[in-house]
Structure formats: structure tokens, C-alpha cells
N, C-alpha and C. Protein backbone atom coordinates (compact mmCIF):
# COMPACT_ATOMS: atom_id res chain seq x y z
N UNK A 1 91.61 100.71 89.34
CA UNK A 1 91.91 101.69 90.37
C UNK A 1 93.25 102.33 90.03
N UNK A 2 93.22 103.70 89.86
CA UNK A 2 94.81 104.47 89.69
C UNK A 2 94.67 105.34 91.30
N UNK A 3 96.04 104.82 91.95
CA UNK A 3 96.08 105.56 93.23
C UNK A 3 96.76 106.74 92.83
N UNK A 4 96.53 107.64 93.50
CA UNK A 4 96.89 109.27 93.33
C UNK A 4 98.05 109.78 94.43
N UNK A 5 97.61 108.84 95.15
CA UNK A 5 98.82 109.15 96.72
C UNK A 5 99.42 107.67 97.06
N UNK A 6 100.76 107.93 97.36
CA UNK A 6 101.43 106.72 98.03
C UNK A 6 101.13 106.20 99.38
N UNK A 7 101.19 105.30 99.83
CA UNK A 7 100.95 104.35 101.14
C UNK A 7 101.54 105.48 102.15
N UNK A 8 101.02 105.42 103.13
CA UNK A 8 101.70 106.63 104.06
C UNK A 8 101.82 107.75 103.50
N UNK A 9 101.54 108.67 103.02
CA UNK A 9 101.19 109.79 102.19
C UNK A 9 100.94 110.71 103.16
N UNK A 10 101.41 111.67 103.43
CA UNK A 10 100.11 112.89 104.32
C UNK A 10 99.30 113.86 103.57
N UNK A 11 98.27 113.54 103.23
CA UNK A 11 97.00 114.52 102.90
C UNK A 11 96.20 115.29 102.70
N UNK A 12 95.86 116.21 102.80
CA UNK A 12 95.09 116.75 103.28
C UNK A 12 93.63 117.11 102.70
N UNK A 13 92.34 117.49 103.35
CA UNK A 13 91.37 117.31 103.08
C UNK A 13 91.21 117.85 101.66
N UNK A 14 90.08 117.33 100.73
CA UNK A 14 90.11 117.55 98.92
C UNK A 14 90.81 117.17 98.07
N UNK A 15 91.94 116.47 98.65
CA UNK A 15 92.93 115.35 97.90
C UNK A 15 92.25 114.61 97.23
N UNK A 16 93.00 113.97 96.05
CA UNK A 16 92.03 112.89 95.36
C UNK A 16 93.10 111.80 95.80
N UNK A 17 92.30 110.52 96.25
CA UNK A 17 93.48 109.56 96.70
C UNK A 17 93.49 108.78 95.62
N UNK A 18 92.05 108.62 94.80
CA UNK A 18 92.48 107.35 93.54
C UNK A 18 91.02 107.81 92.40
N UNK A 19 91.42 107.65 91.47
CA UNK A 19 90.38 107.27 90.66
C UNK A 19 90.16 105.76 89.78
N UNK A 20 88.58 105.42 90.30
CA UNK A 20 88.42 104.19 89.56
C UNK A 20 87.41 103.95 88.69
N UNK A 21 87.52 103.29 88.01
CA UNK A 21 86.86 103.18 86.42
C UNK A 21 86.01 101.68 86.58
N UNK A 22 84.68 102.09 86.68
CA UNK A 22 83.86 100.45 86.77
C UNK A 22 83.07 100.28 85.97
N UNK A 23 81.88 99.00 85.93
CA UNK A 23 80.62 99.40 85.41
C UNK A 23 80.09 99.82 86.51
N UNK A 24 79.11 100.81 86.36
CA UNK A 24 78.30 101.88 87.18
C UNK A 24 77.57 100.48 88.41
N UNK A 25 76.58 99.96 87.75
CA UNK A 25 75.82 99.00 89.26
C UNK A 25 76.98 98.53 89.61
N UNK A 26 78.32 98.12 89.85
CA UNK A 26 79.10 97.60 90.67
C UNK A 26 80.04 98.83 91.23
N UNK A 27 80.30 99.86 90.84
CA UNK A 27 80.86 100.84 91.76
C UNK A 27 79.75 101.12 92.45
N UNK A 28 78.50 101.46 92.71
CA UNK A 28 77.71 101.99 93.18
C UNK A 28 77.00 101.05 94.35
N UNK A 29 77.66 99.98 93.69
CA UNK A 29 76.92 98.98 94.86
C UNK A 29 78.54 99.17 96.15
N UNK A 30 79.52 99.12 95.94
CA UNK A 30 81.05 99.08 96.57
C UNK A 30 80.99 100.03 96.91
N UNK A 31 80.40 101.60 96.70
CA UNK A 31 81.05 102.79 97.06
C UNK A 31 80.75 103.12 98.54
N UNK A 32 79.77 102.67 98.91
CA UNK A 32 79.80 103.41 101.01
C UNK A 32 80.73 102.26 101.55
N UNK A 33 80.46 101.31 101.40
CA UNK A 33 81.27 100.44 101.97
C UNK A 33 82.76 100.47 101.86
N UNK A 34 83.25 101.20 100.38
CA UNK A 34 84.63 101.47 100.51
C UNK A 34 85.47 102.99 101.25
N UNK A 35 84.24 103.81 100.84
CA UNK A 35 84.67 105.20 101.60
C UNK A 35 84.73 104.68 103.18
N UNK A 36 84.08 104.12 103.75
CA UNK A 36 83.86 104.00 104.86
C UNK A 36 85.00 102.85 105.28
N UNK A 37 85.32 102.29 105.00
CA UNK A 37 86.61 101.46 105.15
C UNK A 37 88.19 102.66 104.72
N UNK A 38 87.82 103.29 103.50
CA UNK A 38 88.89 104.27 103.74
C UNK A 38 89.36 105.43 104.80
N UNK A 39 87.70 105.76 105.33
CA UNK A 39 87.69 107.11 106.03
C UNK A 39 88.18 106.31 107.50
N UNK A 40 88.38 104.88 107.66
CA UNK A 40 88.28 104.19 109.11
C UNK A 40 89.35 103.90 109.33
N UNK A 41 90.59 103.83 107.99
CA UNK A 41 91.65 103.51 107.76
C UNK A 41 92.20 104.38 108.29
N UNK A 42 91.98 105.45 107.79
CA UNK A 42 92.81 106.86 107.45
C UNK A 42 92.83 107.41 108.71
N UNK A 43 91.51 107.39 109.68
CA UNK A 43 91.62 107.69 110.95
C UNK A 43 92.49 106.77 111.60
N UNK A 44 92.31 105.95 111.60
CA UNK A 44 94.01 105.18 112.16
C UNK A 44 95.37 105.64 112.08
N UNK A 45 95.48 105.50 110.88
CA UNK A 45 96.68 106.35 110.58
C UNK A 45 97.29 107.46 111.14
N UNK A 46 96.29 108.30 111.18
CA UNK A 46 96.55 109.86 111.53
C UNK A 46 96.74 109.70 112.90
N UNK A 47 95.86 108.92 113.76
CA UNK A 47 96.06 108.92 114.84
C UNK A 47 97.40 108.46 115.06
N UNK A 48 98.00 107.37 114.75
CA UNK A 48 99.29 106.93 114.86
C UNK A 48 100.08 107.67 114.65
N UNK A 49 100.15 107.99 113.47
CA UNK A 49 101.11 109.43 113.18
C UNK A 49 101.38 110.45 114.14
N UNK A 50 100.00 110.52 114.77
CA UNK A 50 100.55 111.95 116.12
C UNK A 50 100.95 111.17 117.29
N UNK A 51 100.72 110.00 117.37
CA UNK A 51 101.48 109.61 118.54
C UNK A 51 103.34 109.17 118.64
N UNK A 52 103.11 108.87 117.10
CA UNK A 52 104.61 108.56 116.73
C UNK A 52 105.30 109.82 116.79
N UNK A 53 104.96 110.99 116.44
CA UNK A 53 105.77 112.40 116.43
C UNK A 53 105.50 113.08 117.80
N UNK A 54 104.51 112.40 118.77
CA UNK A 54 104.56 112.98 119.75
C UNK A 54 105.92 112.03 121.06
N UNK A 55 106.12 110.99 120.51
CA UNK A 55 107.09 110.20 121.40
C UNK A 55 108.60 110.63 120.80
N UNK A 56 108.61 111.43 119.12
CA UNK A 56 110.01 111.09 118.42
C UNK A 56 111.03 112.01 119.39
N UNK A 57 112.28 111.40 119.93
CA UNK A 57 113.11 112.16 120.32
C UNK A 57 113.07 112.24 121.89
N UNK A 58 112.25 111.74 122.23
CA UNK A 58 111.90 111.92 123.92
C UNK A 58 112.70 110.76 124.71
N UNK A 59 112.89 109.43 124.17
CA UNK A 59 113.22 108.64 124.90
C UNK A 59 114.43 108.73 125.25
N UNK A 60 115.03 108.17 126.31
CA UNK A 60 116.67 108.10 127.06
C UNK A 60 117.12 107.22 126.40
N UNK A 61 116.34 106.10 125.87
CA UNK A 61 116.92 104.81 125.50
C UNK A 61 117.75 105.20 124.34
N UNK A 62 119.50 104.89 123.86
CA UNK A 62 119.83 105.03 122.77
C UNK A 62 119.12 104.36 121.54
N UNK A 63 118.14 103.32 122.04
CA UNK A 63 117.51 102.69 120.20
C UNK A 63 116.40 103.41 120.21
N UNK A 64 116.09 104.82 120.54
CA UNK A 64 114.73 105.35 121.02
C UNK A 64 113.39 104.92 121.09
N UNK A 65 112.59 105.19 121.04
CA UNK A 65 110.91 104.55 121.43
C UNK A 65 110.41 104.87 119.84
N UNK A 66 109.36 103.53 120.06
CA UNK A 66 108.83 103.31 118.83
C UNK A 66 107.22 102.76 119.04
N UNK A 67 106.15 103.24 118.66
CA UNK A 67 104.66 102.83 118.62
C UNK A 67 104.85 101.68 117.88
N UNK A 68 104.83 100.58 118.57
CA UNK A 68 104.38 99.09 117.96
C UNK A 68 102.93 98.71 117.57
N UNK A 69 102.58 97.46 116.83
CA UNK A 69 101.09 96.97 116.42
C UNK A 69 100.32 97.67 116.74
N UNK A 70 100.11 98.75 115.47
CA UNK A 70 98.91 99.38 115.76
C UNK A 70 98.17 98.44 115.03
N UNK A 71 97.04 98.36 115.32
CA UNK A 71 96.50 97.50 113.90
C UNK A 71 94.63 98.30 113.56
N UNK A 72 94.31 98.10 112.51
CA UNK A 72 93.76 98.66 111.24
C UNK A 72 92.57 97.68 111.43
N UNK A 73 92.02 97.30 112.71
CA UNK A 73 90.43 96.98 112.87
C UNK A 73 90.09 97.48 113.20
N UNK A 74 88.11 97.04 113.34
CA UNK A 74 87.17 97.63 114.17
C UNK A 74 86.97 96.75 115.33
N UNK A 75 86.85 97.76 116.97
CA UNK A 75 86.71 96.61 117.73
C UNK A 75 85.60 95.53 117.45
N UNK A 76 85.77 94.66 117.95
CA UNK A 76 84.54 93.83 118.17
C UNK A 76 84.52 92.77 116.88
């Protein structure tokens, strides 16, 4: 796997995030299952991201407000 973008990266759609080099029956057997863990990720993220820039600067508190444990499951 060569990643193309860094951890926290912002994006945007047609980006290449990585290219990886397999034998064919084992990427092909991994590939929905990994897009789909990426695309589930990534919606996390983003979401966090707008909530974090939607709180930055608003709080009274001098250590200002901060979005704690988001965390990167599916319910259930």
C-alpha cells in the first residue's frame, strides 16, 4: 500500500488516497469491504471536522471548547 494523502488530510472528491499492488484474487476478494470501511471512515471524519470548525472560537472558556471521543464505529 503507498498512501497518497496524510492522516487528516482534506480531500476532495477524485483524489487518489493510495495505491496498492496485490495478487489480483486477494485484492479483489478485500476490495468492497475496504472501500466501504474507507468511505465509513471518511464520513466520520468530515463530520467531525464541521463540528470542530463550527464550535472553533465560540467558547467564553479561556482553554476554549473542544469535540472529544469521537470514535470510528458502526453502531451496533
Amino acid at each position: 500500500v503507498e498512501w497518497a494523502c496524510e492522516e487528516g488530510q482534506e480531500v476532495s472528491a477524485g483524489t487518489i488516497v493510495c495505491r496498492i499492488q496485490s495478487d489480483a484474487r486477494a485484492l479483489l476478494g478485500a476490495e468492497r469491504a475496504a472501500l466501504n470501511f474507507l468511505q465509513m471512515l471518511s464520513g466520520v471524519a468530515s463530520t467531525t471536522r464541521r463540528y470542530v470548525q463550527a464550535i472553533e472560537g465560540v467558547s467564553p472558556n479561556p482553554r476554549g471548547c473542544s469535540v472529544l471521543d469521537t470514535r470510528k464505529t458502526l453502531p451496533g
